[in-house]
N, C-alpha and C. Protein backbone atom coordinates (compact mmCIF):
# COMPACT_ATOMS: atom_id res chain seq x y z
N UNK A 1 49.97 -7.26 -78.96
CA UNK A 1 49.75 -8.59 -79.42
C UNK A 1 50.94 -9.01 -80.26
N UNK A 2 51.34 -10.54 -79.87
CA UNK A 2 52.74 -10.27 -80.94
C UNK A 2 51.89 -11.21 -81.97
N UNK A 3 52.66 -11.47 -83.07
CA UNK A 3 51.61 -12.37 -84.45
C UNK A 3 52.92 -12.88 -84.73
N UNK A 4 52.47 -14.38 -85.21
CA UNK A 4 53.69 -15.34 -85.64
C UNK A 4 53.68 -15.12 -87.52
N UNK A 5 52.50 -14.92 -87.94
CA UNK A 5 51.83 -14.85 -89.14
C UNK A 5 51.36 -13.63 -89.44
N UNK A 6 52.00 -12.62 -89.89
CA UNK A 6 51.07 -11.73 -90.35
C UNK A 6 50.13 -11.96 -91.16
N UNK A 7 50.11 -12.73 -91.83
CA UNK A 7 48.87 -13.47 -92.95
C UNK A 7 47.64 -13.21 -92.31
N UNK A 8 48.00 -13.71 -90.31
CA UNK A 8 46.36 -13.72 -89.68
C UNK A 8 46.06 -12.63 -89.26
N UNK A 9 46.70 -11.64 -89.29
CA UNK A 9 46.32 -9.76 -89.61
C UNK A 9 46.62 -8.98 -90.20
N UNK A 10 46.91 -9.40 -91.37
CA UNK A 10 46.86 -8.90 -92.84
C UNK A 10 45.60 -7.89 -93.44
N UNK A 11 44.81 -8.50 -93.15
CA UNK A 11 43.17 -7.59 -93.82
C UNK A 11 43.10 -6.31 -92.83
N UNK A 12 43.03 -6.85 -91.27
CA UNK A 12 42.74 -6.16 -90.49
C UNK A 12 43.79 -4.80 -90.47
N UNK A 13 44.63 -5.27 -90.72
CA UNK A 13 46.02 -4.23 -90.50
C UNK A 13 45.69 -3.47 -91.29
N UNK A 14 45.66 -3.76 -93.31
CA UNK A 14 45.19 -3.06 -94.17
C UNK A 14 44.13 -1.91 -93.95
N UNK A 15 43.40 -2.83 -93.25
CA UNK A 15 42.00 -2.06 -93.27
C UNK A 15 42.26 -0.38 -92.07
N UNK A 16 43.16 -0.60 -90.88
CA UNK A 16 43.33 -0.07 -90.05
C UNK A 16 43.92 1.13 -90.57
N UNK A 17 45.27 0.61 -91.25
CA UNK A 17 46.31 1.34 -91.58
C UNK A 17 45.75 2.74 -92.53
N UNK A 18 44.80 2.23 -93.67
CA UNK A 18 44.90 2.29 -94.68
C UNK A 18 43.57 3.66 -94.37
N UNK A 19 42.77 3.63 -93.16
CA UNK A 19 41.89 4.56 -92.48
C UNK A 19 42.49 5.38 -91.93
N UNK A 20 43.88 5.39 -91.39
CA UNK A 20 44.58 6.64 -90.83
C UNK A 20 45.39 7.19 -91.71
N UNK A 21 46.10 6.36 -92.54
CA UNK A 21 47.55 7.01 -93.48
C UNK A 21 48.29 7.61 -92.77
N UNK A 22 48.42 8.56 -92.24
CA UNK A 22 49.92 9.16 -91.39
C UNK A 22 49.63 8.04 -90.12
N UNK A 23 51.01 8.23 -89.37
CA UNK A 23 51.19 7.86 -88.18
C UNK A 23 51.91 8.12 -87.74
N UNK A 24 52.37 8.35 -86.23
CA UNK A 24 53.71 8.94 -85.63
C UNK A 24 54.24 7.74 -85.54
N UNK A 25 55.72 7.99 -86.43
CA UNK A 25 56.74 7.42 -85.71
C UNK A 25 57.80 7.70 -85.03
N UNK A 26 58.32 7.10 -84.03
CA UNK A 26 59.12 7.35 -83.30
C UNK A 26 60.62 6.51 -83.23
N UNK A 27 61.83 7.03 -83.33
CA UNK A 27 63.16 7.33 -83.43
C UNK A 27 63.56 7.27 -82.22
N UNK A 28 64.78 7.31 -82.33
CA UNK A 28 66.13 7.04 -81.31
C UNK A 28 67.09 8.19 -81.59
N UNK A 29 66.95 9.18 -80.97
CA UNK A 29 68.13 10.19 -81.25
C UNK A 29 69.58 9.62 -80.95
N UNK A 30 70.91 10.50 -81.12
CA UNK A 30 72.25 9.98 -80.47
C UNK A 30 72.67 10.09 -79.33
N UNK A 31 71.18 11.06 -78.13
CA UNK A 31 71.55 10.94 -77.32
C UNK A 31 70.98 10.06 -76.35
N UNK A 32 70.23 9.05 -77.42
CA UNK A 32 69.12 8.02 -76.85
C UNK A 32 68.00 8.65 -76.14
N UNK A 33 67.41 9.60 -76.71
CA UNK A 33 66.11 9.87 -76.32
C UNK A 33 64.85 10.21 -77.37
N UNK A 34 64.01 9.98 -77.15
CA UNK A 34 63.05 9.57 -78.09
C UNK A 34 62.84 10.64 -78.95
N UNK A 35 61.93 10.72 -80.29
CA UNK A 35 62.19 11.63 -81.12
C UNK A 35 60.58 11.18 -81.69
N UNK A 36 59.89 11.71 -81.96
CA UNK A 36 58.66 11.80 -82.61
C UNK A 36 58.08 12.11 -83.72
N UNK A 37 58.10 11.74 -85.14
CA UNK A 37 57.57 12.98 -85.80
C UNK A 37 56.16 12.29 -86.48
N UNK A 38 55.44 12.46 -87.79
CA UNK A 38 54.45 12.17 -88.34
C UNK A 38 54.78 12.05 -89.88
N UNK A 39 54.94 10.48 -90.38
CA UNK A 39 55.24 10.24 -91.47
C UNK A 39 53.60 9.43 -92.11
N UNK A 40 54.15 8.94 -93.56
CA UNK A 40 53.20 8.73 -94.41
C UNK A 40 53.92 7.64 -95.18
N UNK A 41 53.40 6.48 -94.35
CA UNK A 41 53.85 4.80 -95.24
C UNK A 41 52.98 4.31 -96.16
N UNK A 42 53.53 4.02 -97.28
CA UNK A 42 52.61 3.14 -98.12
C UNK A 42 52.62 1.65 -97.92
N UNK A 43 51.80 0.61 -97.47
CA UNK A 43 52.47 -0.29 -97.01
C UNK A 43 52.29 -1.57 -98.54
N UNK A 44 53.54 -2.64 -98.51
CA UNK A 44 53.49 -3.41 -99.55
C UNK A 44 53.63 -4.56 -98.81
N UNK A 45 52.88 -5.49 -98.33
CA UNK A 45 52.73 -6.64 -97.45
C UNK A 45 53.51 -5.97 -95.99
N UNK A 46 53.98 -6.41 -95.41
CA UNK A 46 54.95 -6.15 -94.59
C UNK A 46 56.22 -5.19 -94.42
N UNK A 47 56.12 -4.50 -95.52
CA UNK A 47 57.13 -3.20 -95.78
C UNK A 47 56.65 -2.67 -96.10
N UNK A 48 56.73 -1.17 -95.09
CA UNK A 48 56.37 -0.50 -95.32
C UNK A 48 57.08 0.79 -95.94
N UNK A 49 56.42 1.59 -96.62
CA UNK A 49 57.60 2.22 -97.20
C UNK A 49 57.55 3.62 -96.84
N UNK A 50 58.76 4.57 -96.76
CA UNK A 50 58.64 5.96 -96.21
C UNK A 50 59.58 6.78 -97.70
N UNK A 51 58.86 7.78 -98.35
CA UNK A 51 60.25 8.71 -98.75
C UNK A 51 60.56 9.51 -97.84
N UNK A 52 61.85 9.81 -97.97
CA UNK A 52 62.68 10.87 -97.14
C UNK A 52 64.07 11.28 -97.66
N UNK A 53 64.68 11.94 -97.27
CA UNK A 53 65.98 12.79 -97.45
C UNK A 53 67.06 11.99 -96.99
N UNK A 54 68.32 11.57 -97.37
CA UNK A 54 69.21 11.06 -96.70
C UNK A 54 69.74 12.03 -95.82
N UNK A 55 69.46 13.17 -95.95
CA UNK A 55 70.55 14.00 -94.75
C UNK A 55 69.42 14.55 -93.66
N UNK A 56 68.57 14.19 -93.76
CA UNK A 56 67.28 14.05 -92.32
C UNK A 56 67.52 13.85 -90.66
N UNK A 57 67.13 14.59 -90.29
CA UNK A 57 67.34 13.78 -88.67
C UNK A 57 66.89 12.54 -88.47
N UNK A 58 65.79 12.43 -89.11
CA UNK A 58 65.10 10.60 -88.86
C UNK A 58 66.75 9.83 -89.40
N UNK A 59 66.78 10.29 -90.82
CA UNK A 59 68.14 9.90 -91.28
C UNK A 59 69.71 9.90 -90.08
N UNK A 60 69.79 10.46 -89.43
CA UNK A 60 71.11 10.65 -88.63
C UNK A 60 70.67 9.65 -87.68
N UNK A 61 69.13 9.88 -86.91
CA UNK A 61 69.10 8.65 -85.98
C UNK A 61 69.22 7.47 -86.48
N UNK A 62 68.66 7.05 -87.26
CA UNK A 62 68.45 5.60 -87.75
C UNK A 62 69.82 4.70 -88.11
N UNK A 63 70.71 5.69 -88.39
CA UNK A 63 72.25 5.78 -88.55
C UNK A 63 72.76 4.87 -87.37
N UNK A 64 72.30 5.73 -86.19
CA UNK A 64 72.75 5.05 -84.54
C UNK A 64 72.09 3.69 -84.44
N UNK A 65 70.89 4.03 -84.76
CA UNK A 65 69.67 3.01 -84.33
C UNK A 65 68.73 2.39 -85.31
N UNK A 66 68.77 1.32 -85.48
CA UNK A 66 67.59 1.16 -86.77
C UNK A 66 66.08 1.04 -86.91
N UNK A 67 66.21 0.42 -85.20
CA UNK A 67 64.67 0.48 -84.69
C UNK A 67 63.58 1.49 -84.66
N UNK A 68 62.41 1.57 -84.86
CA UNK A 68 61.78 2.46 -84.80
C UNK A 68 60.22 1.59 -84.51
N UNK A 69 59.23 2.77 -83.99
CA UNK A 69 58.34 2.33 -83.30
C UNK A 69 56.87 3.56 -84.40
N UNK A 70 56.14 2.76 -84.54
CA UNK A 70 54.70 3.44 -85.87
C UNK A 70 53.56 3.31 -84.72
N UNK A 71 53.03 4.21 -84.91
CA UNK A 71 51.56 3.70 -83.92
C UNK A 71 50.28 4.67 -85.03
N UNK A 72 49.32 4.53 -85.35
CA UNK A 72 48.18 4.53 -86.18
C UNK A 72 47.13 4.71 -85.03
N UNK A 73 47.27 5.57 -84.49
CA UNK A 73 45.53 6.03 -83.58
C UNK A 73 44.21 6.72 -84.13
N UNK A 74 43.11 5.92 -84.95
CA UNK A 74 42.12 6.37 -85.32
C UNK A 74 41.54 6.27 -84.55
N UNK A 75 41.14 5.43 -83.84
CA UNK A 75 40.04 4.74 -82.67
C UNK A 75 40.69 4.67 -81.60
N UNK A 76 41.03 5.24 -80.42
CA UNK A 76 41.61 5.39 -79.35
C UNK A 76 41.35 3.64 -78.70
N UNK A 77 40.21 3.13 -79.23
CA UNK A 77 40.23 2.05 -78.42
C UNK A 77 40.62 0.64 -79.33
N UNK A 78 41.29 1.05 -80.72
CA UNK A 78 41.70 0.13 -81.46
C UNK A 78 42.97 0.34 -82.13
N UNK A 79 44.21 0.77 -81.50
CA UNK A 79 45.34 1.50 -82.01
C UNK A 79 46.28 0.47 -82.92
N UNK A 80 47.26 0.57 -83.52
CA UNK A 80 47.90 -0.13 -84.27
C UNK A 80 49.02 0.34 -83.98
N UNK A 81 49.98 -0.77 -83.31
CA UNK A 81 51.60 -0.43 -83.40
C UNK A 81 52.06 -1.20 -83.69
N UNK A 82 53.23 -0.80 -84.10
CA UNK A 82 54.10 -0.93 -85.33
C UNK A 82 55.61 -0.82 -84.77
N UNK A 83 56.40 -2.24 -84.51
CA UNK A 83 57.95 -2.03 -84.26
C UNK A 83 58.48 -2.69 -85.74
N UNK A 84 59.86 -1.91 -86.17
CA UNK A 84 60.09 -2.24 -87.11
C UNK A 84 61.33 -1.70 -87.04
N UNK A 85 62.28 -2.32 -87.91
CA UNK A 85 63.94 -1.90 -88.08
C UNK A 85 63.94 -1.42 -89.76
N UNK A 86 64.27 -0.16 -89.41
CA UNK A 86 64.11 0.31 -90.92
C UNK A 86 65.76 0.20 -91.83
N UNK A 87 65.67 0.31 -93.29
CA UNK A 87 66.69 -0.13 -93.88
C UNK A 87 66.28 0.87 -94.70
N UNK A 88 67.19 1.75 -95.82
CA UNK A 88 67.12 2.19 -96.88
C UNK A 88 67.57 1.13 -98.00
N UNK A 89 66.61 1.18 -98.99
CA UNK A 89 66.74 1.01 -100.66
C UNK A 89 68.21 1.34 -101.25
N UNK A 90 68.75 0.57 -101.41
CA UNK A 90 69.82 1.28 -101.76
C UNK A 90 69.95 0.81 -103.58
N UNK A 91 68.75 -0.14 -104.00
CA UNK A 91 69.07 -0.09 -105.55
C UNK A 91 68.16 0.57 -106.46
N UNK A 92 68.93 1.16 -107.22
CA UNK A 92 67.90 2.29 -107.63
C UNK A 92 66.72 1.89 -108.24
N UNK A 93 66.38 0.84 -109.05
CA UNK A 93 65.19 0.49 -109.71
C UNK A 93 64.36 0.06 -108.91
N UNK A 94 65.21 -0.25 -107.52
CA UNK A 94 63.98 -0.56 -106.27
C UNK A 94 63.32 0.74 -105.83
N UNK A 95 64.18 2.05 -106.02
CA UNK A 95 63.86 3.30 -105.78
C UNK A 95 62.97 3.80 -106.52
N UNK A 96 63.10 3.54 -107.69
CA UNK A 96 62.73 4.03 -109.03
C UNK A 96 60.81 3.20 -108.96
N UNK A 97 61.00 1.57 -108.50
CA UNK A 97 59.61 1.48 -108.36
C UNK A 97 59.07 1.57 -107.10
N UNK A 98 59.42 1.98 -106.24
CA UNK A 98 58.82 2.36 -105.06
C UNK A 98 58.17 4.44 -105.19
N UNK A 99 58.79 4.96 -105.82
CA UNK A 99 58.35 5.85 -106.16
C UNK A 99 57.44 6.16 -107.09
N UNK A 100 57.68 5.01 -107.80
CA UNK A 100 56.30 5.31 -108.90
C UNK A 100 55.30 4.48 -108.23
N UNK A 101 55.43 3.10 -107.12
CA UNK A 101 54.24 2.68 -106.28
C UNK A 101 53.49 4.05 -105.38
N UNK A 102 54.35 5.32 -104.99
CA UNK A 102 53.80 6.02 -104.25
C UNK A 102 52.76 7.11 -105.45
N UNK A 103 53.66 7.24 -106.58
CA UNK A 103 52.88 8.15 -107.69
C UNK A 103 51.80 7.72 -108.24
N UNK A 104 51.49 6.42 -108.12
CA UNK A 104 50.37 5.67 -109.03
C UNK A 104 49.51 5.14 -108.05
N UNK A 105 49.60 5.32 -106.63
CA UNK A 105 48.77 4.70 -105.70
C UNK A 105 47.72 5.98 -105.57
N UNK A 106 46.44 5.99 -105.55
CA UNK A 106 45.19 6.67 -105.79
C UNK A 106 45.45 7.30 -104.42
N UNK A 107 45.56 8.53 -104.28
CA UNK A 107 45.57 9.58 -102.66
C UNK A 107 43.83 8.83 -102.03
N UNK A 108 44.03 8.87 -100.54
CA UNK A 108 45.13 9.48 -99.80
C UNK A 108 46.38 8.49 -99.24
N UNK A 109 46.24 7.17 -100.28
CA UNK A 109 47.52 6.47 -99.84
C UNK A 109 48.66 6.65 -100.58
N UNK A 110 48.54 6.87 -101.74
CA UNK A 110 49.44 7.66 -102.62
C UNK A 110 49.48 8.98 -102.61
N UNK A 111 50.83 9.70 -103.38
CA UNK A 111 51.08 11.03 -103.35
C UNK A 111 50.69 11.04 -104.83
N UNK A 112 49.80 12.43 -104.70
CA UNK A 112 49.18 13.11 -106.35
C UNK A 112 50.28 13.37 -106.98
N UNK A 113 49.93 12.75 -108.44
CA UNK A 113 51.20 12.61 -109.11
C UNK A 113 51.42 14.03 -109.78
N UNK A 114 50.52 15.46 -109.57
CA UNK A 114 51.10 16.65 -109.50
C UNK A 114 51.95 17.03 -108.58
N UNK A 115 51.47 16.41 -107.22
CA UNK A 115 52.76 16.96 -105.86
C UNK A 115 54.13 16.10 -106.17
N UNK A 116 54.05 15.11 -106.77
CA UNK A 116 54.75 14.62 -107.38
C UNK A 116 55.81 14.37 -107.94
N UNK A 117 55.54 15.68 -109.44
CA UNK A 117 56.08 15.70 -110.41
C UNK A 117 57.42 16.38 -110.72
N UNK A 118 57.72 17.26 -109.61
CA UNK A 118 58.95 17.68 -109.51
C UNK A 118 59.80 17.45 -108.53
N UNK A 119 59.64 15.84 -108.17
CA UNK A 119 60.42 14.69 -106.88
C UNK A 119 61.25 13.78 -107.64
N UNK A 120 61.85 13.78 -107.41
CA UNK A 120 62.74 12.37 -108.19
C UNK A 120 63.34 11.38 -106.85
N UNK A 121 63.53 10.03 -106.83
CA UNK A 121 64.49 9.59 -106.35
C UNK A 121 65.86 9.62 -106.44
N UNK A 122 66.70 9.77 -104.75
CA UNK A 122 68.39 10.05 -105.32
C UNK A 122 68.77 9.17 -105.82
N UNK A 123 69.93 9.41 -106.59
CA UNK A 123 70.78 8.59 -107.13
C UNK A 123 72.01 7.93 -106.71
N UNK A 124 72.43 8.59 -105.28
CA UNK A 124 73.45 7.80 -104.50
C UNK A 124 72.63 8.08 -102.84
C-alpha cells in the first residue's frame, strides 16, 4: 500500500510495530545481493531509529546503498513493510538523545537501562 500521509497510518503502524519490536531488515551488500539480518527500531514518528557500530556490515553496505527494506511479521496475514533510506546521526546531542530515548523507553521497546549502562554513543 503506498500512503501519501502517514498521519492516516500512524496509530495502526504504532500499534503493529510496537507488537513485534524486532524486524528483519534487509540490506544491499557490494556485491548487490541481498543481506538479511534482525534489528530493533525504536520508532519516533517516521524515524525510525537503529543503534549500531560504524564499522558493521549493515554499516559497509549502507555505505554503497542507503536503501533498505523492514518487514514486521506478527500476523502472517497482516505484515508491515517498511522501505526506507537510512542516514546516520552525525550530531552528537542528536546521539546523545536518541540514546537516552532508547534508555528511558520502558522494554520491550526500549533497552533496560542495566543492558544499557555500559553503552555509550560514539563520538566521531
Amino acid at each position: 500500500m503506498d500512503v501519501a500521509n502517514f498521519a492516516e497510518i500512524q496509530d495502526e503502524f504504532n500499534r503493529r510495530v510496537q507488537a513485534m519490536i524486532w524486524c528483519n531488515v534487509a540490506t544491499v551488500d557490494r556485491q548487490q545481493r541481498p543481506r538479511s539480518r534482525l534489528l530493533h527500531p525504536l520508532w519516533e514518528g517516521t524515524t525510525g531509529w537503529i543503534c549500531t557500530q560504524r564499522d558493521s556490515f549493515k554499516s559497509r553496505h549502507l555505505e554503497a546503498n542507503p536503501y533498505v527494506s523492514l518487514a514486521y511479521i506478527q500476523d502472517i496475514h497482516r505484515p508491515v513493510y517498511v522501505d526506507c533510506t537510512a542516514a546516520w546521526a552525525a550530531d552528537l546531542d542528536e546521539k546523545r538523545r536518541v540514546w537516552e530515548l532508547f534508555k528511558n523507553t520502558p522494554e520491550p521497546l526500549g533497552f533496560a537501562k542495566s543492558r544499557a549502562a555500559g553503552i555509550r554513543p560514539r563520538t566521531s
